[in-house]
Protein backbone atom coordinates (compact mmCIF):
# COMPACT_ATOMS: atom_id res chain seq x y z
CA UNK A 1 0.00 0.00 0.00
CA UNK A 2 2.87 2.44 0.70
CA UNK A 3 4.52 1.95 -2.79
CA UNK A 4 0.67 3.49 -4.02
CA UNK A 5 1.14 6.20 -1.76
CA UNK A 6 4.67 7.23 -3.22
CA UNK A 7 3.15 6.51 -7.05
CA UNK A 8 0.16 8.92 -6.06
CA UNK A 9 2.65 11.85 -5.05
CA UNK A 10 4.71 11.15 -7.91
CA UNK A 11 1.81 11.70 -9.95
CA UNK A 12 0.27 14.99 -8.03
CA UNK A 13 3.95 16.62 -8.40
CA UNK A 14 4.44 15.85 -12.25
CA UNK A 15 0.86 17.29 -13.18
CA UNK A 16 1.14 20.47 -10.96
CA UNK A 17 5.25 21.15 -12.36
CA UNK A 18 3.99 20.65 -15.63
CA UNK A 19 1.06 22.38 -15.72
CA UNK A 20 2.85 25.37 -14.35
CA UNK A 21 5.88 25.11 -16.52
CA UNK A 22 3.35 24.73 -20.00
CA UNK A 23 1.80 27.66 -18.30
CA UNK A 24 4.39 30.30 -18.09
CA UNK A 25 6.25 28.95 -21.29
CA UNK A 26 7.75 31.87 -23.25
CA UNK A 27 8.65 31.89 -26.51
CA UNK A 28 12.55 31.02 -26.04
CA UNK A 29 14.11 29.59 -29.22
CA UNK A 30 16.70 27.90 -27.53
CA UNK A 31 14.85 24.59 -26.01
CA UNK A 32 11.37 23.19 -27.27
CA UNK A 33 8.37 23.21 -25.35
CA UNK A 34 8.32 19.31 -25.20
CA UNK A 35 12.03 19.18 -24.62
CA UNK A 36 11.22 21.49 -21.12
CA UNK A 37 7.77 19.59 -20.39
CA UNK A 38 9.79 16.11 -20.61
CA UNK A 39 12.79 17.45 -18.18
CA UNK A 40 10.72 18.77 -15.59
CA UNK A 41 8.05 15.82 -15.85
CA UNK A 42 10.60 13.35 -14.93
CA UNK A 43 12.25 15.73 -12.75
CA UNK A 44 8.99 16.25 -11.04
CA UNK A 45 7.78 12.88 -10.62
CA UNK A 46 11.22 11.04 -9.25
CA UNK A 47 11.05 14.30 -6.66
CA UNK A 48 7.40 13.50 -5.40
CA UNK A 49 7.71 9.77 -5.37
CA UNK A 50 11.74 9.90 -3.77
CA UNK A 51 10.21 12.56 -1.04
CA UNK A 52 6.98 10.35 -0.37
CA UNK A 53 9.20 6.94 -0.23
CA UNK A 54 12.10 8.76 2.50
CA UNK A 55 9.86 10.25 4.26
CA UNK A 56 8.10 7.33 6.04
């Protein structure tokens, strides 16, 4: 049951970082949109589900 918990916060922090970041995207030439969305998605989800798993 804990390793559902630690998916579940994995999940929550992806959507809300990349939600945000597709939010306040500028128009930047340097990096595409789906290059940033990708980085922070798996940035965001291995922080929320590494956080949730440690923290117990």
């Amino acid at each position: 049951m804990g390793l559902n918990k630690d998916f579940l916060n994995g999940i929550i922090s992806l959507v809300i970082s990349v939600a945000i970041t597709v939010a306040l995207a500028g128009d930047d030439d340097s990096y595409t949109l789906s290059d940033v969305t990708l980085s922070v998605a798996i940035s965001a989800f291995l922080s929320g589900f590494f956080t949730s798993y440690f923290a117990d």
